[in-house]
C-alpha atoms as a PDB file:
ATOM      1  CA  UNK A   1      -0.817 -17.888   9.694  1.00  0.00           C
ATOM      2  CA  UNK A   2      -4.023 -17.787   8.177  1.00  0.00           C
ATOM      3  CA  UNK A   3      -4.473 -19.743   4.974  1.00  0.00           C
ATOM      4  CA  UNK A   4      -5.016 -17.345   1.765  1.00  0.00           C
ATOM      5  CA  UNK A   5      -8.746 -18.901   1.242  1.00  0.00           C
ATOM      6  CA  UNK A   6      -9.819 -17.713   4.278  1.00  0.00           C
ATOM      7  CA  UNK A   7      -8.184 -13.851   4.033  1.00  0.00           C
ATOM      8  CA  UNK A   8      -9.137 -13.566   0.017  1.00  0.00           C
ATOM      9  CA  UNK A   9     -12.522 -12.603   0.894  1.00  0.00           C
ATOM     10  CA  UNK A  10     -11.917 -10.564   3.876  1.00  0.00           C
ATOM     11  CA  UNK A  11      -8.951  -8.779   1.558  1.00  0.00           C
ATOM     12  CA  UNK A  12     -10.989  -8.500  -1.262  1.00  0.00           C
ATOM     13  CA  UNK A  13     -13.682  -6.572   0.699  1.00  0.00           C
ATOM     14  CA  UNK A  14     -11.374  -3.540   0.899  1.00  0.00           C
ATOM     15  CA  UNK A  15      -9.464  -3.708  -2.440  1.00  0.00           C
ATOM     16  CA  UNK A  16     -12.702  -3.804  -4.302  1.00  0.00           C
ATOM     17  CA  UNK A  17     -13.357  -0.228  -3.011  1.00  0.00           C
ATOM     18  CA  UNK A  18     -10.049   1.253  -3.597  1.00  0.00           C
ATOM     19  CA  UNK A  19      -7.501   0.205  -0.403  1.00  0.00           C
ATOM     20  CA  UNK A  20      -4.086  -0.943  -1.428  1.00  0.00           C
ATOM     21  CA  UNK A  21      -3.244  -4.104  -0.255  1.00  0.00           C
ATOM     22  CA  UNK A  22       0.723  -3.649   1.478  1.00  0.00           C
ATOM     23  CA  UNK A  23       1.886  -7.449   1.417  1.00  0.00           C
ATOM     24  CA  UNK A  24       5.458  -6.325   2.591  1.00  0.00           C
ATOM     25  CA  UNK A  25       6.882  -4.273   4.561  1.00  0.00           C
ATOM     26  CA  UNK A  26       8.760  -2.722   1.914  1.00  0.00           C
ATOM     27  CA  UNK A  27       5.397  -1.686   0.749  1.00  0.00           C
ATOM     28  CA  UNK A  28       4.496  -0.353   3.744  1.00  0.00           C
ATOM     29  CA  UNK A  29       7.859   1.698   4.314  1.00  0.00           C
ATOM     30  CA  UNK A  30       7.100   2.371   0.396  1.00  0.00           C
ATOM     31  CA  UNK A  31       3.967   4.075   0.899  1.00  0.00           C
ATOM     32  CA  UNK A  32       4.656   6.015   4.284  1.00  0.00           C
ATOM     33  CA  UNK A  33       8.436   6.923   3.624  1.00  0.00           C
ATOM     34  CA  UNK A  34       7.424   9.153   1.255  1.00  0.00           C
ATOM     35  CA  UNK A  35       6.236  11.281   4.114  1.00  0.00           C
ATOM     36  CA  UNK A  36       3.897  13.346   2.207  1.00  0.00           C
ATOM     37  CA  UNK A  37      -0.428  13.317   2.005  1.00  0.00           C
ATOM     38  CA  UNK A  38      -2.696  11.848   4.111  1.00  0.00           C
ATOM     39  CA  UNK A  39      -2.986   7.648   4.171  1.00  0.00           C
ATOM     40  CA  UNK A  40      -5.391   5.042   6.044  1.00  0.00           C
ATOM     41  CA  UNK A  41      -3.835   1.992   6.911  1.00  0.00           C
ATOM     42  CA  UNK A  42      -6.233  -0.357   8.236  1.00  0.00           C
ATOM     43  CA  UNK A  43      -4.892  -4.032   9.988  1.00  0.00           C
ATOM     44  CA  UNK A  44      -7.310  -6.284   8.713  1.00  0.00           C
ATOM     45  CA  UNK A  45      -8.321  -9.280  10.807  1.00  0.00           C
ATOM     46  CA  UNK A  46     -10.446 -12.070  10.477  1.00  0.00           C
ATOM     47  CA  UNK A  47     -12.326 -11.683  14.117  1.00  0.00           C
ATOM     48  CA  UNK A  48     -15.953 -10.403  13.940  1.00  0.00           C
ATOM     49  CA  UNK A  49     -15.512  -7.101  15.001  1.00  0.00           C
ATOM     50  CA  UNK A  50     -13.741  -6.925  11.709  1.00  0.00           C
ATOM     51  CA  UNK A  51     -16.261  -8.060   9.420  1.00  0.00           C
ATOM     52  CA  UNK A  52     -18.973  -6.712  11.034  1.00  0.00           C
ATOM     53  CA  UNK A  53     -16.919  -3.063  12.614  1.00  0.00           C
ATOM     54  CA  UNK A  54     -13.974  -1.788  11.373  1.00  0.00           C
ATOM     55  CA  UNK A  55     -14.017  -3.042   7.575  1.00  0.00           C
ATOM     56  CA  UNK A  56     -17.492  -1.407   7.197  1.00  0.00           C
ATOM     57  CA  UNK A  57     -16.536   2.016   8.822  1.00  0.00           C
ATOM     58  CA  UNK A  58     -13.590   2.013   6.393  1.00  0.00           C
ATOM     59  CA  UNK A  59     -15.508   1.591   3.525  1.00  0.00           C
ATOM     60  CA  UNK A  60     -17.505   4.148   4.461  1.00  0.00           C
ATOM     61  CA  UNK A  61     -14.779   6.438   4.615  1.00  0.00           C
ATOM     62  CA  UNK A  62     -13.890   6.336   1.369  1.00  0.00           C
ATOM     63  CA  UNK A  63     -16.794   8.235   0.457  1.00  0.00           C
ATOM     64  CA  UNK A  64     -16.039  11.359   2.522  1.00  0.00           C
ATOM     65  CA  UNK A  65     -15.179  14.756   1.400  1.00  0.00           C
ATOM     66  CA  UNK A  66     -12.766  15.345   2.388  1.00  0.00           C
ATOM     67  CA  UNK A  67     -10.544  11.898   2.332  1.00  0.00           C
ATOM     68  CA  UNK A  68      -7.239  10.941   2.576  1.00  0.00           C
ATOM     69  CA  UNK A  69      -5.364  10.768  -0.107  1.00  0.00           C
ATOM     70  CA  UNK A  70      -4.832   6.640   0.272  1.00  0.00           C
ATOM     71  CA  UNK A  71      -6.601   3.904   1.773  1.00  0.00           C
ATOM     72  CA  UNK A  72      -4.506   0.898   2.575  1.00  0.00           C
ATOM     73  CA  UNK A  73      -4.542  -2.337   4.229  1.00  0.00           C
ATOM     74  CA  UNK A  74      -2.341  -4.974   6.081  1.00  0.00           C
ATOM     75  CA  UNK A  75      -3.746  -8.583   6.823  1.00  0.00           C
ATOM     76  CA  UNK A  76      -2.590  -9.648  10.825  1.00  0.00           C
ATOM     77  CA  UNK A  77      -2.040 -12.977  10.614  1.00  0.00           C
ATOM     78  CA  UNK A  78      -1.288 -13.123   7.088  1.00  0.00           C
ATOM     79  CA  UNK A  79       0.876 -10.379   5.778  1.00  0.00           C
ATOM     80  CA  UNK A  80       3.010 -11.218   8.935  1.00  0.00           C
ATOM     81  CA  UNK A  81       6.380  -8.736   8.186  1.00  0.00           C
ATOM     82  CA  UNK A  82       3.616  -6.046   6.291  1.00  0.00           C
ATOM     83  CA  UNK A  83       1.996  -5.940   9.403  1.00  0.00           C
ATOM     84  CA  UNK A  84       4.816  -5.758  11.712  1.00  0.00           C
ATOM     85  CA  UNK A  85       6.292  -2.846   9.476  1.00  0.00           C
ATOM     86  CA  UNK A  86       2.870  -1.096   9.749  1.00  0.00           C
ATOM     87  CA  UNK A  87       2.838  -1.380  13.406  1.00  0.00           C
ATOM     88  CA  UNK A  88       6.049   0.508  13.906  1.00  0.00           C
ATOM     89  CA  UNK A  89       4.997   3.440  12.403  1.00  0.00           C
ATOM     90  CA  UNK A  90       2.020   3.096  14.847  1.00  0.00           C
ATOM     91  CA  UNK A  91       3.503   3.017  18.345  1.00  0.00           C
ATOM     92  CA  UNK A  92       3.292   3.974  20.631  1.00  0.00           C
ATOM     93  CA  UNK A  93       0.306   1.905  20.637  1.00  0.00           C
ATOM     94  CA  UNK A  94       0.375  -1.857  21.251  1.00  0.00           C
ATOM     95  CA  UNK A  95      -0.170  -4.183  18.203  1.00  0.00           C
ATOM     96  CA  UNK A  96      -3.959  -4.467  17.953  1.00  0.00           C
ATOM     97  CA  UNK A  97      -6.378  -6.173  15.167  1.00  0.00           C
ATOM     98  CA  UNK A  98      -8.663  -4.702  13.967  1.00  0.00           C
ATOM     99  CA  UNK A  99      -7.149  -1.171  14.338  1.00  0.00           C
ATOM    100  CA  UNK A 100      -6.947   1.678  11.985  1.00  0.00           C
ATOM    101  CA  UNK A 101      -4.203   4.527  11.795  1.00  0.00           C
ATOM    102  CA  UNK A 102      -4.285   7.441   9.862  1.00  0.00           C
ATOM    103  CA  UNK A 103      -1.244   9.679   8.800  1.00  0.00           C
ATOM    104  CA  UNK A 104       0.085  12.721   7.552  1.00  0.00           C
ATOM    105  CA  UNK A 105       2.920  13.106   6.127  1.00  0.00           C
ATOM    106  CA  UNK A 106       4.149   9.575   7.452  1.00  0.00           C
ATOM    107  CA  UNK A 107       3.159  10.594  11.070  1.00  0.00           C
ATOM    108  CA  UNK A 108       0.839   9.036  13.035  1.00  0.00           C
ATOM    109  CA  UNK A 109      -2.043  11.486  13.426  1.00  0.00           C
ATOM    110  CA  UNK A 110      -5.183   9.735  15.092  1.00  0.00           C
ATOM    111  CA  UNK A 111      -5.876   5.678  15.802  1.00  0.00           C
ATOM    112  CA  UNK A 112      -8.100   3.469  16.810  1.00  0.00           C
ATOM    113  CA  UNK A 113      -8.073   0.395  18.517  1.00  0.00           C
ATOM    114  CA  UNK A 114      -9.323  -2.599  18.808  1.00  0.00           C
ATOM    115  CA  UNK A 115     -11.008  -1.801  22.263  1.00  0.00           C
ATOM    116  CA  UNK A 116     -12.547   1.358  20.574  1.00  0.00           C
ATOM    117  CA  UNK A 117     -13.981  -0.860  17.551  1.00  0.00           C
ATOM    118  CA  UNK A 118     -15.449  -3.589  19.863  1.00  0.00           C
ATOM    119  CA  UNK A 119     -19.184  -2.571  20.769  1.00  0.00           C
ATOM    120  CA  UNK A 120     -19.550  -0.046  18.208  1.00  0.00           C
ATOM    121  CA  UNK A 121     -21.163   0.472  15.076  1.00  0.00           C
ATOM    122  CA  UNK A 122     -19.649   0.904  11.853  1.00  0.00           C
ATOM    123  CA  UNK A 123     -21.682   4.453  11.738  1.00  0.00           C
ATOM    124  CA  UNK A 124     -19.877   5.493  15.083  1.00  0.00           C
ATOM    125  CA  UNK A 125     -16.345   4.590  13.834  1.00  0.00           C
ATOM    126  CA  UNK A 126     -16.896   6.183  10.404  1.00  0.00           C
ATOM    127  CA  UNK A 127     -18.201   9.273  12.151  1.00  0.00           C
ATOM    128  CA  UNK A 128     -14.597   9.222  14.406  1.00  0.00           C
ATOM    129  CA  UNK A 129     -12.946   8.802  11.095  1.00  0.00           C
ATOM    130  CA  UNK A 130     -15.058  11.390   9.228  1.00  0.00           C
ATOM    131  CA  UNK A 131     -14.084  14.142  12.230  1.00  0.00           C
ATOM    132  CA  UNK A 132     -10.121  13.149  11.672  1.00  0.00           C
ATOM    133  CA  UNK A 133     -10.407  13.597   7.878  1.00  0.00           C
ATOM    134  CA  UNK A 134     -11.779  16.930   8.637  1.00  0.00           C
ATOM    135  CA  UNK A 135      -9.334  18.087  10.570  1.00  0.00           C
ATOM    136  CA  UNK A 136      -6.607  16.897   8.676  1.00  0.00           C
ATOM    137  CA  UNK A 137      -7.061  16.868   5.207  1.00  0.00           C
END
C-alpha cells in the first residue's frame, strides 16, 4: 500500500476538477448499482504514464459536450477493496493501472488499458474518450 502522502496529490489532481473519489467498494457498488447514466471510473496509479497519460486525458474529458454524467476515481494501491470492487464491474479485462472504464447504465461500455495509455499522448486518449462520449451519451 501506498502511503496517503504520496496518493494526496495524485488524488487531488482529479477531485479538484470534479471526479468522485470511491474509497470503498460500497461506494463503488453505490455509484454503479444504480444502473442508470453514464460514469467514468478511472484507476488511478502512481506510475508515470499516470501522471503524465491517463490523469491528463481525463481531465480533459470533463470538458466535453457531451460528458458523462460522473467522473470517478479509484486509487490501485491505495483504495485496495475500492479498487477490487471497480475491477469486477470491468472484466472481462485483467486488472490494469492506469486504466479507464466507462459505463452506461452500470455496464461496461468501452475501456482502456494500460497498454493503450503507455506511448500515447494525453490528446490521443482524450480524443478515444471524446469518440465514446459521443456515441454514448
Amino acid at each position: 500500500m501506498y502511503p496517503e502522502e504520496i496518493c494526496a496529490p495524485m488524488r487531488e489532481e482529479l477531485t479538484s476538477v470534479g471526479f468522485v473519489s470511491l474509497r470503498t467498494a460500497q461506494d463503488v457498488s453505490n455509484l454503479l448499482d444504480k444502473k442508470e447514466g453514464t460514469t467514468l471510473i478511472m484507476v488511478n496509479s502512481v506510475c508515470g504514464c499516470a501522471a503524465g497519460n491517463a490523469r491528463p486525458a481525463v481531465i480533459l474529458a470533463t470538458e466535453f459536450s457531451p460528458r458523462v454524467d460522473v467522473f470517478a476515481t479509484v486509487f490501485a494501491g491505495q483504495d485496495r477493496e475500492a479498487t477490487q470492487k471497480a475491477r469486477e464491474y470491468m472484466l472481462p479485462f485483467p486488472p490494469s493501472s492506469p486504466s479507464i472504464g466507462v459505463f452506461k447504465d452500470g455496464k461496461l461500455v468501452h475501456f482502456i488499458e494500460r497498454h493503450h495509455i503507455e506511448g500515447r499522448s494525453a490528446e490521443m486518449i482524450a480524443d478515444n474518450l471524446k469518440e465514446c462520449f459521443q456515441e454514448i451519451c
